[in-house]
N, C-alpha and C. Protein backbone atom coordinates (compact mmCIF):
# COMPACT_ATOMS: atom_id res chain seq x y z
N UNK A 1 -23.50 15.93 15.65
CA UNK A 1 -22.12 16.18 16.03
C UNK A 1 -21.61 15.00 16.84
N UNK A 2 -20.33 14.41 16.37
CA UNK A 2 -19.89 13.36 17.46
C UNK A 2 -19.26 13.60 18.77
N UNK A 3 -20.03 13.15 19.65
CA UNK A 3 -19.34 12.79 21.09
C UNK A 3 -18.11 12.54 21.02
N UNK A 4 -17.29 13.79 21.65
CA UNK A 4 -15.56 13.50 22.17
C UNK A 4 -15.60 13.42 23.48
N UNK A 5 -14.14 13.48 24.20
CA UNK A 5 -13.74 13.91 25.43
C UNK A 5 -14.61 12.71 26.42
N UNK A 6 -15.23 13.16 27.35
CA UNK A 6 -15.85 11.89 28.23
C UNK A 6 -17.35 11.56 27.56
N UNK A 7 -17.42 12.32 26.55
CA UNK A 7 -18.78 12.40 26.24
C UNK A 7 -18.27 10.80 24.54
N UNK A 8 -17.49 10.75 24.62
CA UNK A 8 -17.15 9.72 23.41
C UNK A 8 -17.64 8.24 23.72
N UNK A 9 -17.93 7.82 23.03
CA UNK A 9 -18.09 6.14 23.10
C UNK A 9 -17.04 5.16 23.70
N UNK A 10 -17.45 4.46 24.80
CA UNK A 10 -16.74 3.65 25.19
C UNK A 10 -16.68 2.07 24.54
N UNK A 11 -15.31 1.43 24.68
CA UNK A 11 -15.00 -0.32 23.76
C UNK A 11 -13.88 -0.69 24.67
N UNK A 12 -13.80 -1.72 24.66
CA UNK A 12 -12.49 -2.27 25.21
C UNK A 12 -11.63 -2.38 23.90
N UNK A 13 -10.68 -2.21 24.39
CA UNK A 13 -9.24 -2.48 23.82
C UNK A 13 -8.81 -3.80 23.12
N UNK A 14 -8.56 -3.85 22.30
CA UNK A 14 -7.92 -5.09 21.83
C UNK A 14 -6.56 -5.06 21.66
N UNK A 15 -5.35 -6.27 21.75
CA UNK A 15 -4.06 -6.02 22.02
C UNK A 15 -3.37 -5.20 20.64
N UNK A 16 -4.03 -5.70 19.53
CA UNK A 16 -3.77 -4.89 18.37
C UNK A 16 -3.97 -3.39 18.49
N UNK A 17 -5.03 -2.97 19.28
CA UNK A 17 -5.06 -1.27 19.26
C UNK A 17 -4.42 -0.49 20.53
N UNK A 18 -3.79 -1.11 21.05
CA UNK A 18 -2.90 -0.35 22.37
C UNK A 18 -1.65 0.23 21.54
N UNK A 19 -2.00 1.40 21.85
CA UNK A 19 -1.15 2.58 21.03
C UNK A 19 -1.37 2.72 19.72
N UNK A 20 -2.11 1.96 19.05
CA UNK A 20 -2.13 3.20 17.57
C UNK A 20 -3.21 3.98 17.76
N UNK A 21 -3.32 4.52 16.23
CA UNK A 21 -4.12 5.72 15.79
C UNK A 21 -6.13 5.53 16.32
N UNK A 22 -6.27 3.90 16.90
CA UNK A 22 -7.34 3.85 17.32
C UNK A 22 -7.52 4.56 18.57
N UNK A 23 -6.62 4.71 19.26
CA UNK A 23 -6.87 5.86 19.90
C UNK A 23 -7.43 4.73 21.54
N UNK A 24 -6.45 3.89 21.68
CA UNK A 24 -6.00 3.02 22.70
C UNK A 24 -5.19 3.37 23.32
N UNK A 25 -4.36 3.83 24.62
CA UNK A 25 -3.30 3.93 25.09
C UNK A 25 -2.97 3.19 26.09
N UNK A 26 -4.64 2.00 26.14
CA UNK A 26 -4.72 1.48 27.99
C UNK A 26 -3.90 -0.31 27.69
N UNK A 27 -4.36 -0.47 28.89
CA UNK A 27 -4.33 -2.14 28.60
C UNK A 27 -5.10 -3.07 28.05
N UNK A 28 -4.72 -3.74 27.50
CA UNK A 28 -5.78 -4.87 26.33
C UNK A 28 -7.15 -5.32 27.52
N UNK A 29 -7.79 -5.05 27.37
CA UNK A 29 -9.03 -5.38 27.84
C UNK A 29 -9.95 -4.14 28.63
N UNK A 30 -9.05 -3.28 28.84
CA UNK A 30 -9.51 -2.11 29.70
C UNK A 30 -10.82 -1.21 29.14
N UNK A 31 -11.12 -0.63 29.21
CA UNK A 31 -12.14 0.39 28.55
C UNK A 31 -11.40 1.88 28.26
N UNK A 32 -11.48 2.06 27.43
CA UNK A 32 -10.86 3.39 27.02
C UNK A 32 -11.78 4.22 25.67
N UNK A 33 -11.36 5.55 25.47
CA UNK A 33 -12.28 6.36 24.46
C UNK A 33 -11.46 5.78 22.83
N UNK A 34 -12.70 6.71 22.95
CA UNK A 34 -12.41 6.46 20.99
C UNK A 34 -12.18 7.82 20.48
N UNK A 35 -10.71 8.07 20.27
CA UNK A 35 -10.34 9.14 19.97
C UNK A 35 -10.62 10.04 18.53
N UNK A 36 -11.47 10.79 18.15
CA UNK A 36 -11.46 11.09 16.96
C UNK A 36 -10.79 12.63 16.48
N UNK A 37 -10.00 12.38 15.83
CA UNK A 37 -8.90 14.08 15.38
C UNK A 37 -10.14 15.19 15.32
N UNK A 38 -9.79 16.25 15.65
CA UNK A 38 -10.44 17.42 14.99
C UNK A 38 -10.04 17.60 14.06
N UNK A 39 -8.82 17.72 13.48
CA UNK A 39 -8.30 18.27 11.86
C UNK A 39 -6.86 17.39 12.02
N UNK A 40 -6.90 16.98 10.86
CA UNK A 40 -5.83 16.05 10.36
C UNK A 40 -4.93 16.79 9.05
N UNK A 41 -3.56 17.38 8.93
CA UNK A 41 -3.15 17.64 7.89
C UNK A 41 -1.71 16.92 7.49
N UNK A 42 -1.83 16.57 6.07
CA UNK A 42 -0.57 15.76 5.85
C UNK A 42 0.70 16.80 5.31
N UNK A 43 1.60 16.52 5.16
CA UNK A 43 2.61 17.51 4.41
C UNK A 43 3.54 16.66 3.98
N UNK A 44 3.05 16.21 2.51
CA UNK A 44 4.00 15.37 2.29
C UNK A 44 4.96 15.77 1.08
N UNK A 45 5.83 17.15 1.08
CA UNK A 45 6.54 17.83 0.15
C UNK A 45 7.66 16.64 -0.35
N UNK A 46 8.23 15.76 0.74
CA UNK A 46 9.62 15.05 0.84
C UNK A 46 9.35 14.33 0.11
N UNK A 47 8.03 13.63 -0.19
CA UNK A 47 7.88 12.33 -1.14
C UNK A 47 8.36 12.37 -2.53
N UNK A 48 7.91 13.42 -3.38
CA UNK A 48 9.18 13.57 -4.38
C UNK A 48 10.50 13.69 -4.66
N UNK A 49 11.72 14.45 -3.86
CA UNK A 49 12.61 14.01 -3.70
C UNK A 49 13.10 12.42 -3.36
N UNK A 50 12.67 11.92 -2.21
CA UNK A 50 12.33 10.63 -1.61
C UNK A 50 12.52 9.97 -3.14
N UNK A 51 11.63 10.07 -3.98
CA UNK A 51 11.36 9.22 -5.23
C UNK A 51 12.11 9.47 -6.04
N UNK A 52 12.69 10.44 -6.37
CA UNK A 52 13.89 10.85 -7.35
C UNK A 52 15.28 9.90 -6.93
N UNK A 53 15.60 10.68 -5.43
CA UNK A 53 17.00 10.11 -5.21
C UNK A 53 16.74 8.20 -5.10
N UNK A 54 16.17 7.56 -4.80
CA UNK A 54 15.78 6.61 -5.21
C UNK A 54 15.20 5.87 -6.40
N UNK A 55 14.95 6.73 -7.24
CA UNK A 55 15.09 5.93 -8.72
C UNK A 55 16.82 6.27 -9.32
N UNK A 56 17.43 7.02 -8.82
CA UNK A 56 18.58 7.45 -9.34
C UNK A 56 19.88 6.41 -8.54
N UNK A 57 18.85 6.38 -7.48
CA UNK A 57 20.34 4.91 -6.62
C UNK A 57 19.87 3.90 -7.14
N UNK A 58 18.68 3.20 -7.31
CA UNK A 58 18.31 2.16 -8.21
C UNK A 58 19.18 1.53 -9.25
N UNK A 59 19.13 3.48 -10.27
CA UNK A 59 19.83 3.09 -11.49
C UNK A 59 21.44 2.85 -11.35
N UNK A 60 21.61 3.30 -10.23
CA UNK A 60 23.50 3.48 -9.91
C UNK A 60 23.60 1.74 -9.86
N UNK A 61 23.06 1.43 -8.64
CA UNK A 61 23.13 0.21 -8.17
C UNK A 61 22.96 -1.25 -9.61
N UNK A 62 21.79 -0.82 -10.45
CA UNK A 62 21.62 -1.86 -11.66
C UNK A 62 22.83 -1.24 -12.23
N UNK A 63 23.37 -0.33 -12.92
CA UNK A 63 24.49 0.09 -13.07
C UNK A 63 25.77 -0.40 -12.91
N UNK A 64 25.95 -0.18 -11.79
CA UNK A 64 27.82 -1.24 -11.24
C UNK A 64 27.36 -2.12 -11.34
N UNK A 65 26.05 -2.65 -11.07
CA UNK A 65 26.01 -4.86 -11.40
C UNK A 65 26.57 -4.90 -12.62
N UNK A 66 26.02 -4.64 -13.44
CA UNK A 66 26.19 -4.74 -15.25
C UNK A 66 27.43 -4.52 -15.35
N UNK A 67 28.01 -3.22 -14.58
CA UNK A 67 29.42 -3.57 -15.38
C UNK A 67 30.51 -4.37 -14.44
N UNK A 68 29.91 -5.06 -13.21
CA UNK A 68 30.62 -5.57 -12.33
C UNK A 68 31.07 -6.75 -13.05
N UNK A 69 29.43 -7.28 -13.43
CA UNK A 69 29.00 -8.81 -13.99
C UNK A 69 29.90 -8.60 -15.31
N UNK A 70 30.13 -7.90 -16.09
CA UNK A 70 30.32 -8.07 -17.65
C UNK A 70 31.16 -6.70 -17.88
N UNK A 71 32.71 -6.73 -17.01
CA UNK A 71 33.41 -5.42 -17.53
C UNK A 71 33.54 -4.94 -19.04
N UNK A 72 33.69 -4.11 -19.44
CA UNK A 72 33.86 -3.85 -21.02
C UNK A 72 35.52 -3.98 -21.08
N UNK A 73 35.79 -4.11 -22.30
CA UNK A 73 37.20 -4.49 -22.72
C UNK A 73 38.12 -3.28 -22.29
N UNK A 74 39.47 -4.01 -22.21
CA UNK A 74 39.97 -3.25 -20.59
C UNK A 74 40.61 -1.88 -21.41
N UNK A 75 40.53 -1.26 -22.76
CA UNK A 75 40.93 -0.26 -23.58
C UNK A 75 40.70 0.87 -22.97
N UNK A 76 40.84 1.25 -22.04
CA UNK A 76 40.71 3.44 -21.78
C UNK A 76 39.40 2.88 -20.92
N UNK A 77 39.51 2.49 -19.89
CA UNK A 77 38.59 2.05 -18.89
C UNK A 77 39.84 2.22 -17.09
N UNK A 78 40.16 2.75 -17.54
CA UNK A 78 41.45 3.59 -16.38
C UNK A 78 40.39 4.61 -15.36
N UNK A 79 39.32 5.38 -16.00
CA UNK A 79 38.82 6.39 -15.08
C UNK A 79 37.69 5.58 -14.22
N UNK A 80 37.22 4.25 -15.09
CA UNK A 80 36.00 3.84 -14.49
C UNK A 80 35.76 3.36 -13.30
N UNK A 81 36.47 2.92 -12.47
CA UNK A 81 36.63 2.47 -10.68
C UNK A 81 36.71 3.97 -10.24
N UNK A 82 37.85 4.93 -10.39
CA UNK A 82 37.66 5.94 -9.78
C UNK A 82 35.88 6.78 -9.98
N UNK A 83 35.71 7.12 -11.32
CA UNK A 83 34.13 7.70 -11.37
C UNK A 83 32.90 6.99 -10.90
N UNK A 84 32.99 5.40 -11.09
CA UNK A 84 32.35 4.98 -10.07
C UNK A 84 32.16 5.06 -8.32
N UNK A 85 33.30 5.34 -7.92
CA UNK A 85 33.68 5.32 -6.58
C UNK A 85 33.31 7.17 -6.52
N UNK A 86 33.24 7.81 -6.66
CA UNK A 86 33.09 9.36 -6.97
C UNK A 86 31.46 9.51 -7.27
N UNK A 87 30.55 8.57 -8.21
CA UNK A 87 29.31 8.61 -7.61
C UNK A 87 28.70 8.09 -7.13
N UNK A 88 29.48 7.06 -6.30
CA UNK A 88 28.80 6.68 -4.86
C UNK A 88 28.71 7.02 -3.66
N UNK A 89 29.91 7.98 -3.42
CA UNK A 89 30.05 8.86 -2.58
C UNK A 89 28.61 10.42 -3.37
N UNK A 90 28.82 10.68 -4.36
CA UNK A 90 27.88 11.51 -4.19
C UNK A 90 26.48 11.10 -4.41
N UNK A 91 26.21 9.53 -4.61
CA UNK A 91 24.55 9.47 -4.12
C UNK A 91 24.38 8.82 -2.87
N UNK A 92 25.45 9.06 -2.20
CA UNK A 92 25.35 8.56 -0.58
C UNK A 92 25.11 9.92 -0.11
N UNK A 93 25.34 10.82 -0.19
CA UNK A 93 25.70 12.16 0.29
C UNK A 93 24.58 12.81 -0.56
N UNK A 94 23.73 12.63 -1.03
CA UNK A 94 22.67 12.80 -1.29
C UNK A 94 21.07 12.58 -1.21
N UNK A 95 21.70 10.60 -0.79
CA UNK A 95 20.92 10.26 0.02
C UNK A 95 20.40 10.98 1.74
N UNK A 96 21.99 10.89 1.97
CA UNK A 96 21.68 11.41 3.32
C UNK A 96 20.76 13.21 3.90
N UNK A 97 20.97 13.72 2.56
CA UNK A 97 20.37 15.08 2.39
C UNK A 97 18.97 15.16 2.49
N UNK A 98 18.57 13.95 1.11
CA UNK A 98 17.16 14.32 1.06
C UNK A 98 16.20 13.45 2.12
N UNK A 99 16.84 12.27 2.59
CA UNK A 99 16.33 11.48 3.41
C UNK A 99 16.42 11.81 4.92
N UNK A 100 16.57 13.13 4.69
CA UNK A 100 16.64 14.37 6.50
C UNK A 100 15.40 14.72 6.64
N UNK A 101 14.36 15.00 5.46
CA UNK A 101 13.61 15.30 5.41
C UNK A 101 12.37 14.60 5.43
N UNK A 102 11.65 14.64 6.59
CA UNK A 102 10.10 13.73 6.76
C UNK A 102 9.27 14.27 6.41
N UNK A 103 8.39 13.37 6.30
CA UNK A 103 6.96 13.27 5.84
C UNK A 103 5.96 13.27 7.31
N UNK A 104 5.43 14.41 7.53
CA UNK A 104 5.21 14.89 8.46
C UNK A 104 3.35 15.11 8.37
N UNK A 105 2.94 14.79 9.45
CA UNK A 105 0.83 14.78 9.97
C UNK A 105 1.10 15.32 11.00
N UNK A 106 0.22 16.24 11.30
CA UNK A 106 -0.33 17.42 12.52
C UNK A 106 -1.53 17.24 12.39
N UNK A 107 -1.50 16.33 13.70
CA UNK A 107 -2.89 15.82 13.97
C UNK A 107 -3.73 16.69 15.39
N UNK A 108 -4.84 17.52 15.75
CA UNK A 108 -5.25 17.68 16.37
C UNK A 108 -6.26 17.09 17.23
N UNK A 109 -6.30 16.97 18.29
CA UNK A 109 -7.26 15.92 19.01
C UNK A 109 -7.54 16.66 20.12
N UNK A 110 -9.22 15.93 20.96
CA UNK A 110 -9.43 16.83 22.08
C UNK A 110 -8.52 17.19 23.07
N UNK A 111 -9.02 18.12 23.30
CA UNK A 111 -7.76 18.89 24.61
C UNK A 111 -7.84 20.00 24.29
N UNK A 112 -7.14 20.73 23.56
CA UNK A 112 -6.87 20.35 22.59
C UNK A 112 -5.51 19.63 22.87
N UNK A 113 -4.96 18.56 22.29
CA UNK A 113 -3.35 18.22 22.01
C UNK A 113 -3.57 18.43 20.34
N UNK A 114 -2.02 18.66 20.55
CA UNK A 114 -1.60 18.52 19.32
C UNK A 114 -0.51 17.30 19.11
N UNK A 115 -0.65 16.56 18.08
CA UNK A 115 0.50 15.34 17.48
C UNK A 115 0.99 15.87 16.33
N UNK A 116 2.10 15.99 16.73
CA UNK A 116 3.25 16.01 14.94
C UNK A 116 3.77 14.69 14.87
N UNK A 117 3.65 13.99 13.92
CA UNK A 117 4.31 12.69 13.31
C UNK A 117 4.99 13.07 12.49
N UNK A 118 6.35 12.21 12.54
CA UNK A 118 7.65 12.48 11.89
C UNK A 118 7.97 11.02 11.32
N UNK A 119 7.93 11.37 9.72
CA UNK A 119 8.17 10.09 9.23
C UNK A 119 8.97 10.42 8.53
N UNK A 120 10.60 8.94 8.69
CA UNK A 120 11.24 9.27 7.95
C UNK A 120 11.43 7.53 7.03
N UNK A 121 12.22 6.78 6.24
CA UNK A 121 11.98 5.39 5.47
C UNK A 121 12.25 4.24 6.50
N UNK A 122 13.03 4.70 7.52
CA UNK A 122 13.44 3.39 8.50
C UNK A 122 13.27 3.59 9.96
N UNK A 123 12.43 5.30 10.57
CA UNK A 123 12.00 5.67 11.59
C UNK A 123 10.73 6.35 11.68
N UNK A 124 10.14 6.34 13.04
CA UNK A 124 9.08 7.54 13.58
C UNK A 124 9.14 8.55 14.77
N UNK A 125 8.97 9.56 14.19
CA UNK A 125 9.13 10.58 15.55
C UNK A 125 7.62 10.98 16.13
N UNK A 126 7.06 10.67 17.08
CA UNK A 126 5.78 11.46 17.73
C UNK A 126 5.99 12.51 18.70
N UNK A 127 5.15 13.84 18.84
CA UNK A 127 5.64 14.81 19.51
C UNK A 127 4.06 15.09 19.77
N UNK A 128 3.34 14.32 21.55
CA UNK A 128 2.40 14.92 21.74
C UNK A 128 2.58 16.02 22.63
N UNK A 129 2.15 17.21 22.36
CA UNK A 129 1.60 18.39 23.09
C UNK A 129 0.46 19.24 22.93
N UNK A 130 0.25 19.60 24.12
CA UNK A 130 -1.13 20.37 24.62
C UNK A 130 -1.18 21.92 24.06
N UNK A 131 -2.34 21.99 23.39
CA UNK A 131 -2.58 23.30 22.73
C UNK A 131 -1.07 24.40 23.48
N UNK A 132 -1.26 24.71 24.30
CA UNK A 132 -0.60 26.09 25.23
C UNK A 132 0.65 25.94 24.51
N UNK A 133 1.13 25.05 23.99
CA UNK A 133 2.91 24.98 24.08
C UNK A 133 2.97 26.07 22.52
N UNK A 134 1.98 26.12 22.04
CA UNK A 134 1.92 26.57 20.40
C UNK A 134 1.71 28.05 20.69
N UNK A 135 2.54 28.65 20.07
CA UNK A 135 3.03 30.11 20.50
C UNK A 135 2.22 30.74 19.30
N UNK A 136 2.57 30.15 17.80
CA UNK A 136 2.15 30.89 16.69
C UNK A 136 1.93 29.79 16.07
N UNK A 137 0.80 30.07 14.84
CA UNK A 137 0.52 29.63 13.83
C UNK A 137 0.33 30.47 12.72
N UNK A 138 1.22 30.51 11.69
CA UNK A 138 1.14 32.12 10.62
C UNK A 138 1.58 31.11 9.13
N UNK A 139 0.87 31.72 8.25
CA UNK A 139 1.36 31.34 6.93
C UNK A 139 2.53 32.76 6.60
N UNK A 140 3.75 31.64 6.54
CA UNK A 140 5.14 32.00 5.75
C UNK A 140 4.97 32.01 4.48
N UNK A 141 6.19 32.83 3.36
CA UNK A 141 5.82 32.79 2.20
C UNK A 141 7.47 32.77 2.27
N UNK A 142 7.96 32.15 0.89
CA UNK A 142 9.26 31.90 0.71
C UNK A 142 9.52 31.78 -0.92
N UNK A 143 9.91 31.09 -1.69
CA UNK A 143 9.86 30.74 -3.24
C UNK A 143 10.57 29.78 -3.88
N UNK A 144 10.11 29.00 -4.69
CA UNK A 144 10.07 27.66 -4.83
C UNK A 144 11.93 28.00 -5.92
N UNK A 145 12.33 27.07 -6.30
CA UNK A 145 13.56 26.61 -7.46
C UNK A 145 13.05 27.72 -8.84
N UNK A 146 11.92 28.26 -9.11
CA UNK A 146 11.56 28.78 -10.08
C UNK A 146 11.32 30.31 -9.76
N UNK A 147 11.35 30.98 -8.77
CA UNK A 147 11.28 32.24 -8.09
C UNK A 147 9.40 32.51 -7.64
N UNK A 148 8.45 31.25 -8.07
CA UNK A 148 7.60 31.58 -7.55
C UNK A 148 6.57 31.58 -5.96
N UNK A 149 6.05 32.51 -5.64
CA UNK A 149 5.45 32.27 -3.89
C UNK A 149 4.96 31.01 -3.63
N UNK A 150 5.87 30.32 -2.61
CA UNK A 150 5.98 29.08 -2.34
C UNK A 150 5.03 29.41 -0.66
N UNK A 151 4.13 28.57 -0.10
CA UNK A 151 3.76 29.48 1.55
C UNK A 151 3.84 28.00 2.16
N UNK A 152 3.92 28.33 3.58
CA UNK A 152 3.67 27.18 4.81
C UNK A 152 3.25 27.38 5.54
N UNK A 153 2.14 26.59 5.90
CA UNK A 153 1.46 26.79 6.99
C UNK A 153 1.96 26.53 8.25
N UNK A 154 2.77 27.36 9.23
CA UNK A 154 4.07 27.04 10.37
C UNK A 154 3.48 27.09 11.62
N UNK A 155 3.78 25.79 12.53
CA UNK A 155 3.54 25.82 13.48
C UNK A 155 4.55 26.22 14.16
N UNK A 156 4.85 27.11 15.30
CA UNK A 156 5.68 27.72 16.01
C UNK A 156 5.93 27.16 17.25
N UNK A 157 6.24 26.28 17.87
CA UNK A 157 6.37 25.92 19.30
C UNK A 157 6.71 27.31 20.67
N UNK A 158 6.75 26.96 21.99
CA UNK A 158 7.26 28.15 22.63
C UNK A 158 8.72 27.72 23.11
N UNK A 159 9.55 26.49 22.30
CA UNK A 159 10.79 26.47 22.31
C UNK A 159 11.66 27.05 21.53
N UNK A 160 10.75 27.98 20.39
CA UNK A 160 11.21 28.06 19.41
C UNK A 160 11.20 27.19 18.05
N UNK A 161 10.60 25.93 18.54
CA UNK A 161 10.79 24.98 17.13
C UNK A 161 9.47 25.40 16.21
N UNK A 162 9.46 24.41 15.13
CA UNK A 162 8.65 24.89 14.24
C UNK A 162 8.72 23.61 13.43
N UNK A 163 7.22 23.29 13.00
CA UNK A 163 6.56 22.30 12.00
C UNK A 163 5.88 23.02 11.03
N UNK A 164 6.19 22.56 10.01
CA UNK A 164 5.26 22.86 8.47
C UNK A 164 4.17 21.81 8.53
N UNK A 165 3.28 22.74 8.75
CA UNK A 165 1.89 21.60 8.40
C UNK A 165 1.50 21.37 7.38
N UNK A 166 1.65 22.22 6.29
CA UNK A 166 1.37 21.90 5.07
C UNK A 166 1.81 23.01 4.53
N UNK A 167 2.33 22.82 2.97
CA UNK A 167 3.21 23.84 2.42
C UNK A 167 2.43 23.69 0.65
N UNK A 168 2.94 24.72 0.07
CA UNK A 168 2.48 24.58 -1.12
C UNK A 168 2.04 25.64 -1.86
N UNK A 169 2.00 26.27 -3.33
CA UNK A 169 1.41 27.53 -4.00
C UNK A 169 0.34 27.83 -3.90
N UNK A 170 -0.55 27.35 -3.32
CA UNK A 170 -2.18 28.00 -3.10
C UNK A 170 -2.34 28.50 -1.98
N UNK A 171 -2.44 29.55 -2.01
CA UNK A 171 -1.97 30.67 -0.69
C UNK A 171 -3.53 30.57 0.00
N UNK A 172 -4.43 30.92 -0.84
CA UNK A 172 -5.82 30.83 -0.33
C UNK A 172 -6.40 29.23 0.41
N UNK A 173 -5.82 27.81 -0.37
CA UNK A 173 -5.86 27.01 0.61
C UNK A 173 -4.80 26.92 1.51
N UNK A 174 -3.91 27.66 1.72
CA UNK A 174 -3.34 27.34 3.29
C UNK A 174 -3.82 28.48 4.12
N UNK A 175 -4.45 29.78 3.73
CA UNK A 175 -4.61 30.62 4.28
C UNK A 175 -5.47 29.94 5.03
N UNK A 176 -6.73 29.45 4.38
CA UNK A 176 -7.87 28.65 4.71
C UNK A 176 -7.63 27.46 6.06
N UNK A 177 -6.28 26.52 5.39
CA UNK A 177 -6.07 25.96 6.75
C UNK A 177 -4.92 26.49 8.05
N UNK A 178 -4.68 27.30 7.72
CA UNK A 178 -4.33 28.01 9.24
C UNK A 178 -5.18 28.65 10.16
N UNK A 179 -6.38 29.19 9.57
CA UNK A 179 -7.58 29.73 10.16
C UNK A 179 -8.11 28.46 10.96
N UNK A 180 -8.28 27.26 9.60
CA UNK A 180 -9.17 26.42 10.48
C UNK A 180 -7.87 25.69 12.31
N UNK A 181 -6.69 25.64 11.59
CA UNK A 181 -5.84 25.34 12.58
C UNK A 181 -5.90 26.16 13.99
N UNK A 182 -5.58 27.02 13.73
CA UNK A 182 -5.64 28.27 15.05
C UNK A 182 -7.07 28.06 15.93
N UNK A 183 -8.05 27.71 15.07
CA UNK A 183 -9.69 27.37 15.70
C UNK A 183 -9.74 26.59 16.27
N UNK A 184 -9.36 25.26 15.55
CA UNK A 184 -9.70 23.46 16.73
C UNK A 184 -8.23 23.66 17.50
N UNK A 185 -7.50 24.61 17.63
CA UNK A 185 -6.81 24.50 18.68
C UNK A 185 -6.97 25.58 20.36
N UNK A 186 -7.83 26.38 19.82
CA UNK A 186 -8.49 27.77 20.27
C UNK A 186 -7.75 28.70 20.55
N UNK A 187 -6.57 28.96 19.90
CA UNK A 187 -5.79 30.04 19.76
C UNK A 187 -6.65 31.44 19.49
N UNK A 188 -6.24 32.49 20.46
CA UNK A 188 -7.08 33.29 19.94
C UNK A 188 -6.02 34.52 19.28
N UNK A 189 -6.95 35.74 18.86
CA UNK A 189 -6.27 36.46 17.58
C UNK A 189 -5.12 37.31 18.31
N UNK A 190 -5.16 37.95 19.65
CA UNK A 190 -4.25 38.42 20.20
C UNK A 190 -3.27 37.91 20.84
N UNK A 191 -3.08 36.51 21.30
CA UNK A 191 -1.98 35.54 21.40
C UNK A 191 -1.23 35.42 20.24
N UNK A 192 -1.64 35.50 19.04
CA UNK A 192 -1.08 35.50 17.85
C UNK A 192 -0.11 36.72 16.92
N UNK A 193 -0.70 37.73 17.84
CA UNK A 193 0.19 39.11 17.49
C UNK A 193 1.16 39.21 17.25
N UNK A 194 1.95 38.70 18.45
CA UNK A 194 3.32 38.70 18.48
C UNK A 194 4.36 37.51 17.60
N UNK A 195 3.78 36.43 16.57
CA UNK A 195 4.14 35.29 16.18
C UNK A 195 4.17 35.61 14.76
């Protein structure tokens, strides 16, 4: 079993690992631990949208070049500035929809803390907190564009907020990782009652 907490391996720091995921937070030369996650989960639902509305602005964008570069003959070409201008406004406004949505890791580490990383194409959000702040952890069930049981594995804050740690149709693997979640964080079963 590996040594965490004070019991972990000590290294000095190098200026490259002050603050990332090596699990540096000190000053370049200092001695500090070597942080290793208890459970790491990704949730990366957004990446397909992400990839859609971006092959679709792609095509908009090669699109108006072509007919910027090389208008077609000016015959019943009256609607084409307006319908152009009409779907750029709606893949801007589409952009802005699906690109609300991050790509999100709930990372657990000794303490317990917990890290939610919030990734979005041109930012990062980090949110460290200490086991206690986590009120509930429960698999939700909801249903996908096709009417079938869609579940999430939901982290509940005691502000009320809430992270999807991982989402998806296999009820038995998220069942699986909310159990293991609730454990490396040591939530126990009657704190959970009420969530």
């Amino acid at each position: 079993m590996a040594a965490q907490g004070r019991d972990a391996p000590r290294r000095a720091c190098s200026a490259s690992q002050v603050g990332t995921d090596a699990g540096c937070n000190a000053v370049p030369g200092n001695v500090c631990f070597v942080v290793v996650p208890m459970l790491r989960l990704h949730n990366r639902a957004a990446m397909f949208p992400w990839t859609i509305v971006g092959l679709v602005a792609n095509g908009f964008v090669v699109a108006a070049c072509l007919w910027l570069h090389e208008p077609p003959p000016q015959a019943g070409i009256e609607w084409v500035p307006p319908g152009l201008l009409f779907a750029a406004v709606m893949l801007v406004d589409g952009l802005r929809r699906v690109l609300s949505r991050p790509l999100l890791t709930v990372t657990v580490l000794d303490g317990p803390v917990l890290e939610v990383t919030e990734r979005w194409p041109l930012r990062r959000r980090v949110h460290r907190l200490v086991a206690a702040r986590v009120r509930a952890v429960a698999l939700h069930e909801t249903t996908d564009g096709d009417g079938d049981p869609y579940w999430h594995a939901r982290i509940t804050l005691d502000d009320e907020r809430h992270f999807d740690a991982i989402q998806g149709h296999g009820r038995y693997e998220l069942e699986h990782a909310v159990r293991k979640l609730r454990r490396v964080l040591g939530l126990d079963a009657a704190r959970l009652r009420g969530g």
